[in-house]
C-alpha atoms as a PDB file:
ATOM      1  CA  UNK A   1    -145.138  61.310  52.303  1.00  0.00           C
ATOM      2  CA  UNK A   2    -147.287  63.743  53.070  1.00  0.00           C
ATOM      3  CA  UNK A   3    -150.320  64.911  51.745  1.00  0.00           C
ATOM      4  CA  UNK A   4    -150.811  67.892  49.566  1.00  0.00           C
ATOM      5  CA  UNK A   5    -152.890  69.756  51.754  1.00  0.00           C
ATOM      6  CA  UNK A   6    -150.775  69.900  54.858  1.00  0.00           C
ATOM      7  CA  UNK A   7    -152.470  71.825  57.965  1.00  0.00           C
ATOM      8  CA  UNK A   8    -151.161  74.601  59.738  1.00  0.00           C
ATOM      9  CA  UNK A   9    -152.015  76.653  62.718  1.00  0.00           C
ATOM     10  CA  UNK A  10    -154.981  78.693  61.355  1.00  0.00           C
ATOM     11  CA  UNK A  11    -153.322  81.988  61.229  1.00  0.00           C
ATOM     12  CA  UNK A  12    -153.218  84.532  58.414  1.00  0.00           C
ATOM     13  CA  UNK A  13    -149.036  84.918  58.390  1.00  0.00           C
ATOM     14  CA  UNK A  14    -147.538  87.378  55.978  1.00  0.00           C
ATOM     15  CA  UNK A  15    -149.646  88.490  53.529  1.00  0.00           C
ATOM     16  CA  UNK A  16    -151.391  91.877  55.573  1.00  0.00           C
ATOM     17  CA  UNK A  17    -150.362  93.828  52.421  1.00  0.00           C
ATOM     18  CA  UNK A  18    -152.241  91.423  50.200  1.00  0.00           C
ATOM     19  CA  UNK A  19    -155.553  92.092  52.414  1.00  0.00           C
ATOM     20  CA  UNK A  20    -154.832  95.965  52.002  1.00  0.00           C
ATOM     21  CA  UNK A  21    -154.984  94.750  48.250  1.00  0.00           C
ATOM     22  CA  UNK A  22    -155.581  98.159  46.483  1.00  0.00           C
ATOM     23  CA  UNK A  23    -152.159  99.676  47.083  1.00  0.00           C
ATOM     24  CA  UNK A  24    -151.229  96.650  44.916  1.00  0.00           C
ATOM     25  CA  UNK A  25    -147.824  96.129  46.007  1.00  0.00           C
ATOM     26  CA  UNK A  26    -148.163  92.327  47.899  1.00  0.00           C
ATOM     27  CA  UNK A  27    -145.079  90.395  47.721  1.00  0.00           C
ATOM     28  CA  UNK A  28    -147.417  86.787  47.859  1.00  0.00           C
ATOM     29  CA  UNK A  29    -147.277  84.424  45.050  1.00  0.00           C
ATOM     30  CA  UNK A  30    -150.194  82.396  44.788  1.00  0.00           C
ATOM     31  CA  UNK A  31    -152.819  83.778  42.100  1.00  0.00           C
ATOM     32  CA  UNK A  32    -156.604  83.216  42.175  1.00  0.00           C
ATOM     33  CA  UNK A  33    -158.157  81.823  38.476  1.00  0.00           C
ATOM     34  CA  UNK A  34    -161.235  81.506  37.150  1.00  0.00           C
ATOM     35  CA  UNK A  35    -163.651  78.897  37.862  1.00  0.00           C
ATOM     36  CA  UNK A  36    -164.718  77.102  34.490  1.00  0.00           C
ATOM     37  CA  UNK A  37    -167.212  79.114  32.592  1.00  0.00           C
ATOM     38  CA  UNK A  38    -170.776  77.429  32.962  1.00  0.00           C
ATOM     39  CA  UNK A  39    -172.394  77.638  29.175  1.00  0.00           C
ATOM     40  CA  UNK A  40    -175.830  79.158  28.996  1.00  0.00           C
ATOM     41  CA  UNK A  41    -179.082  77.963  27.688  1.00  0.00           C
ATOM     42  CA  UNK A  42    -180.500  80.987  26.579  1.00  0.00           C
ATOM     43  CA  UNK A  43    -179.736  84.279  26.954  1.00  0.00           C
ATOM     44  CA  UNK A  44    -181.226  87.139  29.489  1.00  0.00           C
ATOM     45  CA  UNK A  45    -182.703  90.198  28.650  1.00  0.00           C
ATOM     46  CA  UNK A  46    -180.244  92.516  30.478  1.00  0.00           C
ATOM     47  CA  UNK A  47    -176.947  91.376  28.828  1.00  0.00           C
ATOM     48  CA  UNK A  48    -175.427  92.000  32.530  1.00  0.00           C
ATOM     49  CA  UNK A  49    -172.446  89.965  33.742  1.00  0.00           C
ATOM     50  CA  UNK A  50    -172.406  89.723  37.826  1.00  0.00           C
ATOM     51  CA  UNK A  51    -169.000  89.962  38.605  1.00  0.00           C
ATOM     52  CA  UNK A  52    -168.953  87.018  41.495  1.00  0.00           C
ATOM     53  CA  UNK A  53    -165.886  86.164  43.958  1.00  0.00           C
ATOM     54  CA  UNK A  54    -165.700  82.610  45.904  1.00  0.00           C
ATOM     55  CA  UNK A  55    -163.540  81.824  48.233  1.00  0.00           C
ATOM     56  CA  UNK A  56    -163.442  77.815  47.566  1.00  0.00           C
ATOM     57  CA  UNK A  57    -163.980  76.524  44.137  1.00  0.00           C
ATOM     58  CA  UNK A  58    -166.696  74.245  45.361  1.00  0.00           C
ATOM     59  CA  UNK A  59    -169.032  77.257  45.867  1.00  0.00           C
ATOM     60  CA  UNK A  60    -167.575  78.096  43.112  1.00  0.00           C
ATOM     61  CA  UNK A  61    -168.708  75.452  40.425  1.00  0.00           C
ATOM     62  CA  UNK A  62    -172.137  75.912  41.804  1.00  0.00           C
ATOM     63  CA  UNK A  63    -172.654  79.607  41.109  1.00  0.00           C
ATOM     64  CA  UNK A  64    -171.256  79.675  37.562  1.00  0.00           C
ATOM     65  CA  UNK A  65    -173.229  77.151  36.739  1.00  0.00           C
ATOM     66  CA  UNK A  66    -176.532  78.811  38.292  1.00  0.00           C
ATOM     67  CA  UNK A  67    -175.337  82.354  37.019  1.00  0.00           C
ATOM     68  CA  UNK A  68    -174.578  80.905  33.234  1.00  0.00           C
ATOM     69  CA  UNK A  69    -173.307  83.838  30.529  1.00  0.00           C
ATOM     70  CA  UNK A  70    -174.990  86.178  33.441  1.00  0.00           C
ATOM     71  CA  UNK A  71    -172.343  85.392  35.932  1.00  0.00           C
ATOM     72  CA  UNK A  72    -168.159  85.560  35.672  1.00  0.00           C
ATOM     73  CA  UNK A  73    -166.844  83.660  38.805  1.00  0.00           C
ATOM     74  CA  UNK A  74    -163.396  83.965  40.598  1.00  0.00           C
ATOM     75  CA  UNK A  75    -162.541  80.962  42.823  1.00  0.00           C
ATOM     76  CA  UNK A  76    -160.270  82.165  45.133  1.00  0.00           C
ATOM     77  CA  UNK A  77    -159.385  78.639  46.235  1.00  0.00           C
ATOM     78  CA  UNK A  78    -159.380  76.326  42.918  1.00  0.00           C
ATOM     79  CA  UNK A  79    -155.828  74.335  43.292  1.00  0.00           C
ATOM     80  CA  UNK A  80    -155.780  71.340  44.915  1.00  0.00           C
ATOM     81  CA  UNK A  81    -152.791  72.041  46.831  1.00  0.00           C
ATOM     82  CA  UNK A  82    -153.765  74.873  48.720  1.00  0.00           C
ATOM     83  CA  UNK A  83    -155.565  74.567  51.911  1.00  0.00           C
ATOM     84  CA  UNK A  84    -158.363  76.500  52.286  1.00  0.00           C
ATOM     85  CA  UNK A  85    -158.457  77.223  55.816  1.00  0.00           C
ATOM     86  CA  UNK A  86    -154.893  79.102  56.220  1.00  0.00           C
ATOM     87  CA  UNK A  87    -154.707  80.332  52.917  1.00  0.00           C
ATOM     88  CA  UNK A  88    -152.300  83.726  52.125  1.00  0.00           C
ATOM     89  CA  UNK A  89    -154.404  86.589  50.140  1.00  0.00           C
ATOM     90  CA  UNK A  90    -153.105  87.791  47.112  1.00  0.00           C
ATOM     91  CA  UNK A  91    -152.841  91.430  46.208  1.00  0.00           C
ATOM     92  CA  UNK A  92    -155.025  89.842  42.865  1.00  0.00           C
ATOM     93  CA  UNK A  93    -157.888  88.695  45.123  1.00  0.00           C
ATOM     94  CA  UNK A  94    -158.115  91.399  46.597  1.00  0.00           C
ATOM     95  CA  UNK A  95    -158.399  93.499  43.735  1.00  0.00           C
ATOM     96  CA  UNK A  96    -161.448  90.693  42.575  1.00  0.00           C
ATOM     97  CA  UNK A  97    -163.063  90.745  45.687  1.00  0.00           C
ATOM     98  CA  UNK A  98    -162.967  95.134  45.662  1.00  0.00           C
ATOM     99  CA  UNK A  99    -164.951  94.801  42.236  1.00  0.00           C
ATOM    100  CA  UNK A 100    -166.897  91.833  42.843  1.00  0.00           C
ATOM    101  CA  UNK A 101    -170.360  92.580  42.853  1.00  0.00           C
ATOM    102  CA  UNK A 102    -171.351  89.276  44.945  1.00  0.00           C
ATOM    103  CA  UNK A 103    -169.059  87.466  47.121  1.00  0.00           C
ATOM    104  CA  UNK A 104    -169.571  83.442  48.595  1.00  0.00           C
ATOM    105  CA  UNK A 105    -167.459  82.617  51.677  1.00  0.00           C
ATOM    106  CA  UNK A 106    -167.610  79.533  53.858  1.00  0.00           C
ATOM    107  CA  UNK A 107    -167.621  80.898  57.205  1.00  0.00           C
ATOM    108  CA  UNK A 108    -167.734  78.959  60.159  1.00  0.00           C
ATOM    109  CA  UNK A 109    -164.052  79.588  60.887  1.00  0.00           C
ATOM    110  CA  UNK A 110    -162.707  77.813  57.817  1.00  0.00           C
ATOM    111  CA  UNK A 111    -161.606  80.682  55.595  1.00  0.00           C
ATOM    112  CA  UNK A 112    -161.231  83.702  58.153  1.00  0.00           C
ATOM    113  CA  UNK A 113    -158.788  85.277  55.668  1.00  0.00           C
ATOM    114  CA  UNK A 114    -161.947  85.724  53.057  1.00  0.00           C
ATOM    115  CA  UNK A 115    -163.445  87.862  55.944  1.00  0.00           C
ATOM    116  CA  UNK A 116    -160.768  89.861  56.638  1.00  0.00           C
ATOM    117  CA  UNK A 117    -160.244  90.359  52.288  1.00  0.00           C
ATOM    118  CA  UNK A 118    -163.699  91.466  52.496  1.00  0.00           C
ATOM    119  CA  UNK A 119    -163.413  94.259  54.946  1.00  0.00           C
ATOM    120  CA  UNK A 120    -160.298  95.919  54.047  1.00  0.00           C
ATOM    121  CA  UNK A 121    -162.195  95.680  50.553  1.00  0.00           C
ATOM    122  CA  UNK A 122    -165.745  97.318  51.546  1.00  0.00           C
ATOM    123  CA  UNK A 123    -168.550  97.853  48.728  1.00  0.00           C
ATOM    124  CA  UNK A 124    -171.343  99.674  49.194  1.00  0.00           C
ATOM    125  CA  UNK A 125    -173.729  97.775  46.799  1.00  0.00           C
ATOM    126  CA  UNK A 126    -171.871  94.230  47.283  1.00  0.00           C
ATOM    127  CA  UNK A 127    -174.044  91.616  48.151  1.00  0.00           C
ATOM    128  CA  UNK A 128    -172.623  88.650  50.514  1.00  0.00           C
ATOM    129  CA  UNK A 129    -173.615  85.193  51.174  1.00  0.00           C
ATOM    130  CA  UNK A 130    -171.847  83.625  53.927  1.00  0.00           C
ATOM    131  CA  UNK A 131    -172.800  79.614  54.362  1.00  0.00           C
ATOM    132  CA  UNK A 132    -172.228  79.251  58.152  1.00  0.00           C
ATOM    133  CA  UNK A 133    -174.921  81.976  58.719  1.00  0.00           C
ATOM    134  CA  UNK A 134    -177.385  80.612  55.675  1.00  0.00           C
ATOM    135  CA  UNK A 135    -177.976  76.915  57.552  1.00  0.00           C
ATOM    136  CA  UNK A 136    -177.382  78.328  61.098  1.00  0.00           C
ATOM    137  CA  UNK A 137    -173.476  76.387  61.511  1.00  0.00           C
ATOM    138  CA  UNK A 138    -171.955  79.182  64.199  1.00  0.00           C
ATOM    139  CA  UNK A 139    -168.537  79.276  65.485  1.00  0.00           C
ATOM    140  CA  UNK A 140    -167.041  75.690  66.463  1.00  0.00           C
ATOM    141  CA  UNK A 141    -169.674  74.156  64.836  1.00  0.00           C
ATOM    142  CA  UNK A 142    -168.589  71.480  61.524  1.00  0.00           C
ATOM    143  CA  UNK A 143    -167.679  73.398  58.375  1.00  0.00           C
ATOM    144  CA  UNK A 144    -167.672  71.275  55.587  1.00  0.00           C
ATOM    145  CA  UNK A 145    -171.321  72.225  54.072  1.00  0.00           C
ATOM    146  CA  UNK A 146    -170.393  71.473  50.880  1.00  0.00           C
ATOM    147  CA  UNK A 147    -170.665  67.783  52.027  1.00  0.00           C
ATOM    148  CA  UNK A 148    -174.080  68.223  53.508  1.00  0.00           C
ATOM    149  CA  UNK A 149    -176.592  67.375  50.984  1.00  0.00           C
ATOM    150  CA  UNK A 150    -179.652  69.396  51.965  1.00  0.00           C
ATOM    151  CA  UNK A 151    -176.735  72.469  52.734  1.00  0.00           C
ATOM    152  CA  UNK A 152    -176.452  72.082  49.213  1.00  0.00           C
ATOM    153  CA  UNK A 153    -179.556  72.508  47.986  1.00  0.00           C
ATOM    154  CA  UNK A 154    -180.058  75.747  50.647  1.00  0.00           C
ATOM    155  CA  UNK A 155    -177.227  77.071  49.000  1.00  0.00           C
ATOM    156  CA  UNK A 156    -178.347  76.868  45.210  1.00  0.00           C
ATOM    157  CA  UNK A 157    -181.972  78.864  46.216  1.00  0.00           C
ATOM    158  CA  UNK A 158    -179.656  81.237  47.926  1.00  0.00           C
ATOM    159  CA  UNK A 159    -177.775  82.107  45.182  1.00  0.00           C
ATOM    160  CA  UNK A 160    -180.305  81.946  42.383  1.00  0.00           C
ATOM    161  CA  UNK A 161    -182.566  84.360  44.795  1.00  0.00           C
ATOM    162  CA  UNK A 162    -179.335  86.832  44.940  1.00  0.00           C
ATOM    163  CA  UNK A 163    -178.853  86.592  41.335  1.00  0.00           C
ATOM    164  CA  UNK A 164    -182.626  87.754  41.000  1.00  0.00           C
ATOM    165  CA  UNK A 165    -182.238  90.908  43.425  1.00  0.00           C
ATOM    166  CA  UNK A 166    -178.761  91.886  41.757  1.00  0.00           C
ATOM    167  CA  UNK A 167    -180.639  91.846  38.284  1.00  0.00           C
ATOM    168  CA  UNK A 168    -184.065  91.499  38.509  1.00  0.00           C
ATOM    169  CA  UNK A 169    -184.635  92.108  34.639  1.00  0.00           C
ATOM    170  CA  UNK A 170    -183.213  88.313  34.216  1.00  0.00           C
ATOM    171  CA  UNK A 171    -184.893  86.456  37.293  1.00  0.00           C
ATOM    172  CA  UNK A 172    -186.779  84.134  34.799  1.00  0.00           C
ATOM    173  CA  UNK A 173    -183.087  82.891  33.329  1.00  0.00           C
ATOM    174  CA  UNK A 174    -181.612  82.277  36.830  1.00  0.00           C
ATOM    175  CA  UNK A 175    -184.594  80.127  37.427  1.00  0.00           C
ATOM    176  CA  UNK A 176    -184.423  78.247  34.660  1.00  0.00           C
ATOM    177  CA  UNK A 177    -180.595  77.758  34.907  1.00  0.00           C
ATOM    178  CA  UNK A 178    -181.621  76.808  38.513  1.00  0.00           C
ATOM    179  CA  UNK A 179    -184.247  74.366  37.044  1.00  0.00           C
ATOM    180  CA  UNK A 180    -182.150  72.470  34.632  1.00  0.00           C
ATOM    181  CA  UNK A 181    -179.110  72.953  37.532  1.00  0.00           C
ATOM    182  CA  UNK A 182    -181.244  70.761  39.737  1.00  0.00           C
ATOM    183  CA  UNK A 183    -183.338  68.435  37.693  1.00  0.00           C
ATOM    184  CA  UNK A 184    -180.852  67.284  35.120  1.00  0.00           C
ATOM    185  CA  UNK A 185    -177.285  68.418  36.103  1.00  0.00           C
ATOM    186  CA  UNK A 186    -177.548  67.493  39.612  1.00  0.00           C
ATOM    187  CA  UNK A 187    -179.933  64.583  39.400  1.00  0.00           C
ATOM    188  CA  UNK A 188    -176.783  61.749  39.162  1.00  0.00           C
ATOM    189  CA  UNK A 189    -175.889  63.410  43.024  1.00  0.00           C
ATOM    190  CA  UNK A 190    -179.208  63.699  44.258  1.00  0.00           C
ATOM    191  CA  UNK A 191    -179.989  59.981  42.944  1.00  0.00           C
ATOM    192  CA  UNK A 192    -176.721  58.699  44.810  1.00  0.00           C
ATOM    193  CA  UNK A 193    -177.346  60.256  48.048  1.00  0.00           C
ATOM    194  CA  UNK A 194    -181.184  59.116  47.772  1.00  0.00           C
ATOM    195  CA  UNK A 195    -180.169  55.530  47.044  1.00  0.00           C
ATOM    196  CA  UNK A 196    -177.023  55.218  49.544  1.00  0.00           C
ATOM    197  CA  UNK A 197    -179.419  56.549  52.205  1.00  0.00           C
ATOM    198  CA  UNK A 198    -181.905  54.078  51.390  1.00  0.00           C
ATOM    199  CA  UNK A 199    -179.908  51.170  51.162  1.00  0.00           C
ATOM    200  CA  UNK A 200    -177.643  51.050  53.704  1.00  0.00           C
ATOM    201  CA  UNK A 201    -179.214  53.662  56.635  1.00  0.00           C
ATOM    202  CA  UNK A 202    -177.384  52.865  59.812  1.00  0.00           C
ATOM    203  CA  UNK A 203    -174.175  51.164  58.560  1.00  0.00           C
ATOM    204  CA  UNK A 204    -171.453  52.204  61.441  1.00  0.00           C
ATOM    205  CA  UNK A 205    -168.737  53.767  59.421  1.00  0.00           C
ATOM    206  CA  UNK A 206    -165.022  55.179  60.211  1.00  0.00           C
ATOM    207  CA  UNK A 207    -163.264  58.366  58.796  1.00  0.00           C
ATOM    208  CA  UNK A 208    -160.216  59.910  59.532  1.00  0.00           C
ATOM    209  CA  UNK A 209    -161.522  63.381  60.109  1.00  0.00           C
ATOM    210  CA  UNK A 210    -164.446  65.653  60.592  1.00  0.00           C
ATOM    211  CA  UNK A 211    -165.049  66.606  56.825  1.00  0.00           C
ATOM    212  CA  UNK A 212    -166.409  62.897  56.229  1.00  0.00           C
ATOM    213  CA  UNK A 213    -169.307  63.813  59.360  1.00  0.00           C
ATOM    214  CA  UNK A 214    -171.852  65.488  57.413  1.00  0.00           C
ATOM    215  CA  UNK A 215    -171.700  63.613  54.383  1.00  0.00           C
ATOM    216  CA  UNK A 216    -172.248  60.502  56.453  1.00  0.00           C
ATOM    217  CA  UNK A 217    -175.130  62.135  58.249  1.00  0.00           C
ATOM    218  CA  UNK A 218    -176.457  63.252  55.142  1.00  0.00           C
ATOM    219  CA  UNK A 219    -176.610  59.179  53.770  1.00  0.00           C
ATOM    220  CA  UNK A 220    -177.608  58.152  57.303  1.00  0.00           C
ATOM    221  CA  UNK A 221    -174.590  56.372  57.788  1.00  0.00           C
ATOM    222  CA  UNK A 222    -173.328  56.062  61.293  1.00  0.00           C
ATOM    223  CA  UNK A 223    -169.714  57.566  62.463  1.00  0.00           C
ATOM    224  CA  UNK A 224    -168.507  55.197  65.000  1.00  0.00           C
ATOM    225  CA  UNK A 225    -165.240  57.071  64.852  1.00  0.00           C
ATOM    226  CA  UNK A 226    -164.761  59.725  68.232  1.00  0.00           C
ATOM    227  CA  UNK A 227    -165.463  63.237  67.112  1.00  0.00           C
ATOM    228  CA  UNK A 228    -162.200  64.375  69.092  1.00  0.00           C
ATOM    229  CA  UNK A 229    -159.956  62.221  66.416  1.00  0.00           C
ATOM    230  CA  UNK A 230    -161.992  63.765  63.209  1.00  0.00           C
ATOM    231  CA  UNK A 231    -161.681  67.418  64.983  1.00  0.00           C
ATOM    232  CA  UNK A 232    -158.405  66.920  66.167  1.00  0.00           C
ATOM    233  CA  UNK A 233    -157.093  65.525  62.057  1.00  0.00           C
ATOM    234  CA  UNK A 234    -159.259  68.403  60.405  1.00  0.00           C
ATOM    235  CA  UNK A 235    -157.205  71.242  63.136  1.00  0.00           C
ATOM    236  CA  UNK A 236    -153.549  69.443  62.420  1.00  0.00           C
ATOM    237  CA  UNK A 237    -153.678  68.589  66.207  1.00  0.00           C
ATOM    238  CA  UNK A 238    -152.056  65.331  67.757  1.00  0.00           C
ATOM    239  CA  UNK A 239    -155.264  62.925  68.337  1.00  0.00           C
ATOM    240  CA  UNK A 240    -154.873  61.549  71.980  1.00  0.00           C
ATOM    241  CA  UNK A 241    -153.499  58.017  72.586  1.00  0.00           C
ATOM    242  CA  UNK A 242    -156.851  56.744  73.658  1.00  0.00           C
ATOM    243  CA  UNK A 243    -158.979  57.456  70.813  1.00  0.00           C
ATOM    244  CA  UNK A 244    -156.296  55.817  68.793  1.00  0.00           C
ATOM    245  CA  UNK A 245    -156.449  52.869  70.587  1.00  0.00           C
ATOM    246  CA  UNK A 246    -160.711  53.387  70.227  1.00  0.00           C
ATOM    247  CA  UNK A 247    -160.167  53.468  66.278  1.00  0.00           C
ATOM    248  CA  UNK A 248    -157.067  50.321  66.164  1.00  0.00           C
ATOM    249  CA  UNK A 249    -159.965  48.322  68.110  1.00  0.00           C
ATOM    250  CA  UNK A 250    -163.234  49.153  66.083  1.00  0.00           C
ATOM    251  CA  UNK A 251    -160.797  48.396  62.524  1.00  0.00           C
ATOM    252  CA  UNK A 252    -159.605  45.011  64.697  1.00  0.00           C
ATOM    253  CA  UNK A 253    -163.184  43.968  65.288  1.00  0.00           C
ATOM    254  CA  UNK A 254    -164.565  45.108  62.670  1.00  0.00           C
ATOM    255  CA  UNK A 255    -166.736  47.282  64.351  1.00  0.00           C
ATOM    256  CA  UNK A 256    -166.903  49.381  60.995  1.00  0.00           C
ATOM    257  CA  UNK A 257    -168.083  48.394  57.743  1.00  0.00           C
ATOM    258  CA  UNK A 258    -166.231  50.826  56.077  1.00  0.00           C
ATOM    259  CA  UNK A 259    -163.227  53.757  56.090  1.00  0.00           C
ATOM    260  CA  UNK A 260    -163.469  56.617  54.334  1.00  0.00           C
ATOM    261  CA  UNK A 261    -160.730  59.595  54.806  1.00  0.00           C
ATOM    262  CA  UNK A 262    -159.524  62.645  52.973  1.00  0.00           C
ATOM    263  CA  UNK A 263    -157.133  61.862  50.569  1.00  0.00           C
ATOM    264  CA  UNK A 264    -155.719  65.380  50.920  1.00  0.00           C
ATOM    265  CA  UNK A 265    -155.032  65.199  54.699  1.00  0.00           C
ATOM    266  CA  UNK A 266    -153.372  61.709  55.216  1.00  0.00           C
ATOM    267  CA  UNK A 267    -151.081  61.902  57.722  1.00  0.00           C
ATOM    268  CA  UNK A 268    -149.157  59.291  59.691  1.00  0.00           C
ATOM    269  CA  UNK A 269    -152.354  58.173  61.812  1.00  0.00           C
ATOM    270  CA  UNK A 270    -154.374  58.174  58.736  1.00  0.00           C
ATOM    271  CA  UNK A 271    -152.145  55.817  56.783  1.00  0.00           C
ATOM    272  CA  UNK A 272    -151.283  53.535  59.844  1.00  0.00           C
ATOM    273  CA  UNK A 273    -155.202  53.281  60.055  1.00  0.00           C
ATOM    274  CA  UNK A 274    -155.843  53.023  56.101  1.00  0.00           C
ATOM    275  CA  UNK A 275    -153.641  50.413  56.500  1.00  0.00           C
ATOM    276  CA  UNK A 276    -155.177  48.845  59.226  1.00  0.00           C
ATOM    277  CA  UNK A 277    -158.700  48.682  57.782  1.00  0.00           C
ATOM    278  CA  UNK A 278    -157.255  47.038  54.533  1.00  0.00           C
ATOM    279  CA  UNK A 279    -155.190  44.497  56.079  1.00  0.00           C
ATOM    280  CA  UNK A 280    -158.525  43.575  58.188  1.00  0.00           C
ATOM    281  CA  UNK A 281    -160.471  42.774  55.144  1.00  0.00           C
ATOM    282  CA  UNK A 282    -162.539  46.753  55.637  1.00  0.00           C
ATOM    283  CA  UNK A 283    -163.279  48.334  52.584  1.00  0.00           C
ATOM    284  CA  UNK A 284    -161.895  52.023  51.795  1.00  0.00           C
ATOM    285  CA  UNK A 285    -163.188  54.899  50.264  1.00  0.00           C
ATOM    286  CA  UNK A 286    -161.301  58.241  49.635  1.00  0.00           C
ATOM    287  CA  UNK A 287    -162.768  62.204  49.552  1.00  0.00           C
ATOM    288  CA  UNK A 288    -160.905  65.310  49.180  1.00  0.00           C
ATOM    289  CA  UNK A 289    -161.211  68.931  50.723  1.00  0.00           C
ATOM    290  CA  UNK A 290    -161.662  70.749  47.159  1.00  0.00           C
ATOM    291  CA  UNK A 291    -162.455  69.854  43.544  1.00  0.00           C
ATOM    292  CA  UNK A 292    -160.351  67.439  42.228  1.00  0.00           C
ATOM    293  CA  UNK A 293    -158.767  66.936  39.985  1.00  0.00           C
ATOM    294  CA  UNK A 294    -158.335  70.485  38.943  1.00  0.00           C
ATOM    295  CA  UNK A 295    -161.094  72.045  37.349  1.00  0.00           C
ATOM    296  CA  UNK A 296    -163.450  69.241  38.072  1.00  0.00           C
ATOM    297  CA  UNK A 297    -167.595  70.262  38.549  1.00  0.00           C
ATOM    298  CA  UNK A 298    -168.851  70.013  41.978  1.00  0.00           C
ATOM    299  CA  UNK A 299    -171.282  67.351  40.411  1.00  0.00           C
ATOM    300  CA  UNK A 300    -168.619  65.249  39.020  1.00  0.00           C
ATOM    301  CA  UNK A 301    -166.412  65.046  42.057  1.00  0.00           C
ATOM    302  CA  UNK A 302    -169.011  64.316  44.469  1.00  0.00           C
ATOM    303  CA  UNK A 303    -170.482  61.493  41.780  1.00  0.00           C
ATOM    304  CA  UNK A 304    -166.975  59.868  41.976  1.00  0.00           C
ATOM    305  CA  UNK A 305    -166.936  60.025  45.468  1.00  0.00           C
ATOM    306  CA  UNK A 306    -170.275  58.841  46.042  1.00  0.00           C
ATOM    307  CA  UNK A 307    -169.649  56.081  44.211  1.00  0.00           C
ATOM    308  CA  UNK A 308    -166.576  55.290  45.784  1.00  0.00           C
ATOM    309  CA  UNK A 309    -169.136  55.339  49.244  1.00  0.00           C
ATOM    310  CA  UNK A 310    -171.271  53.350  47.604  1.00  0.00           C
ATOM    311  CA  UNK A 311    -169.294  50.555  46.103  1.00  0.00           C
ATOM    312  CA  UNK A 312    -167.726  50.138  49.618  1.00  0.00           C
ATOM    313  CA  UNK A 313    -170.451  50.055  51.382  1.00  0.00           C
ATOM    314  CA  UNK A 314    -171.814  47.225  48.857  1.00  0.00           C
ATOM    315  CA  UNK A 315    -168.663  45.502  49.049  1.00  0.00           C
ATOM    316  CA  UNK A 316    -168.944  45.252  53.070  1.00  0.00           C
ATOM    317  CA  UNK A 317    -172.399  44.603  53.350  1.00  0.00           C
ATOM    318  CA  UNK A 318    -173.530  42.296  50.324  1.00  0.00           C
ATOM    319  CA  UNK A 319    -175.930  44.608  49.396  1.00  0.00           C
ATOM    320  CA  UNK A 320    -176.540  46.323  45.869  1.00  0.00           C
END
């Protein structure tokens, strides 16, 4: 069976009269929602509401949470069936993105369609952040941020310092909300990553694609896997024969402590290897491309995951 998310060839097919949003006549039926409402501690002196449009619900989570009663935000990308990087516009985002005041997009090649909403849909006092370009990831580089820990963190002053320039008046409630963001709401992540990191630096790992890379970079775990498979699985290309063979050996040998792929993008290789690594005795640990289950906090989906890492990883090695 396949997986939810299936990949496609990363074109934007049928939808140009959703991009050209404002004549409001797109035939496409997939709507944008809300992203959960973040509750605020307090309230700002303005009373202003930044009207805020993310392309993936990941970003998402993160700014309502930082923006609070301040900030209404439209995830574009919030169902966990739809694949973010050859997504179809509808004439509904485009209307959100045309009145949005401050618009997150991935970059980096993985939602091109958000680029192309965003210039058929100009706005002269919109402000933009666009991840790729915030941590210096170009064109062909890896770009799953969102599993980068210290990306993470870049992108929370990011938006907390836009919030302050779009409304000044309330900069002391976005840094609070940014305060309490990072030292309480945040803290079970930032513990997790601190402690996997610390206790098991160096471990030579496996993953079926290239959305595991950073993550494992960011716990100083080692990817023994060849970068051509996890590139080749994250594009919907054919890996080649030989790395195959590369990853049937390392799961035979054990050459990997553990196996950690995206649950969203298992396709026949994946699941021959899944179940080559559990028949082997290698413990395995699952992600996912976007917040699951649906309407899940960033926090909360990349705790369970973590732990997932982490009990894994202390099931291979012996260590706790």
């Amino acid at each position: 069976m396949r997986s939810a998310i299936t990949r496609r060839p990363r074109t934007l097919a049928g939808c140009a009269a959703a991009v050209a949003v404002l004549a409001g006549t797109s035939a496409c039926s997939t709507a944008s929602s809300n992203a959960a409402d973040g509750s605020a501690s307090g309230k700002g002196r303005s009373g202003k509401v930044i009207q805020v449009v993310a392309a993936e619900n990941f970003w998402g989570s993160i700014a309502q949470q930082l923006g609070g009663s301040h900030a209404h935000v439209t995830s574009i990308i919030d169902n966990p069936s739809a694949d973010p990087h050859d997504y179809e516009p509808t004439a509904a985002d485009g209307r959100a993105v045309a009145t949005a005041r401050y618009t997150i997009v991935n970059g980096i090649g993985y939602d091109a369609w958000a680029d192309k909403l965003l210039s058929a849909n100009p706005g002269s006092d919109r402000a933009e952040l666009k991840i790729g370009d915030l941590v210096g990831v170009g064109p062909g580089g890896n770009p799953h941020r969102w599993y980068a820990p210290a990306d993470v963190h870049k992108v929370i002053e990011k938006i907390t310092a836009d919030y302050k320039k779009i409304a000044p008046v309330d900069a002391a409630y976005f840094d609070a909300r940014k305060k309490a963001f990072e030292a309480t709401t945040l803290a079970p992540y930032s513990r997790l990553v601190s402690d996997i990191k610390s206790t098991y630096t160096g471990t030579p790992v496996g993953a079926s694609e290239s959305i595991v890379t950073p993550l494992a970079q960011g716990l100083g775990l080692k990817m023994a896997t060849p970068e051509s498979f996890l590139d080749a699985i994250s594009e919907g290309t054919d890996p080649t024969a030989k790395d195959k063979t590369t990853i049937d050996q390392q799961i035979k040998n054990k050459k990997v402590r553990i196996y950690v792929y995206n649950s969203q993008n298992s396709t026949p290789d994946v699941r021959a290897q899944v179940t080559e690594a559990k028949a082997a005795g290698i413990p395995v640990a699952t992600v996912t491309e976007t917040l699951t289950p649906a309407g899940a906090s960033f926090q909360d989906w990349q705790v369970r995951q973590l732990k997932g890492i982490r009990n894994a990883l202390a099931e291979a090695t012996g260590k706790k």
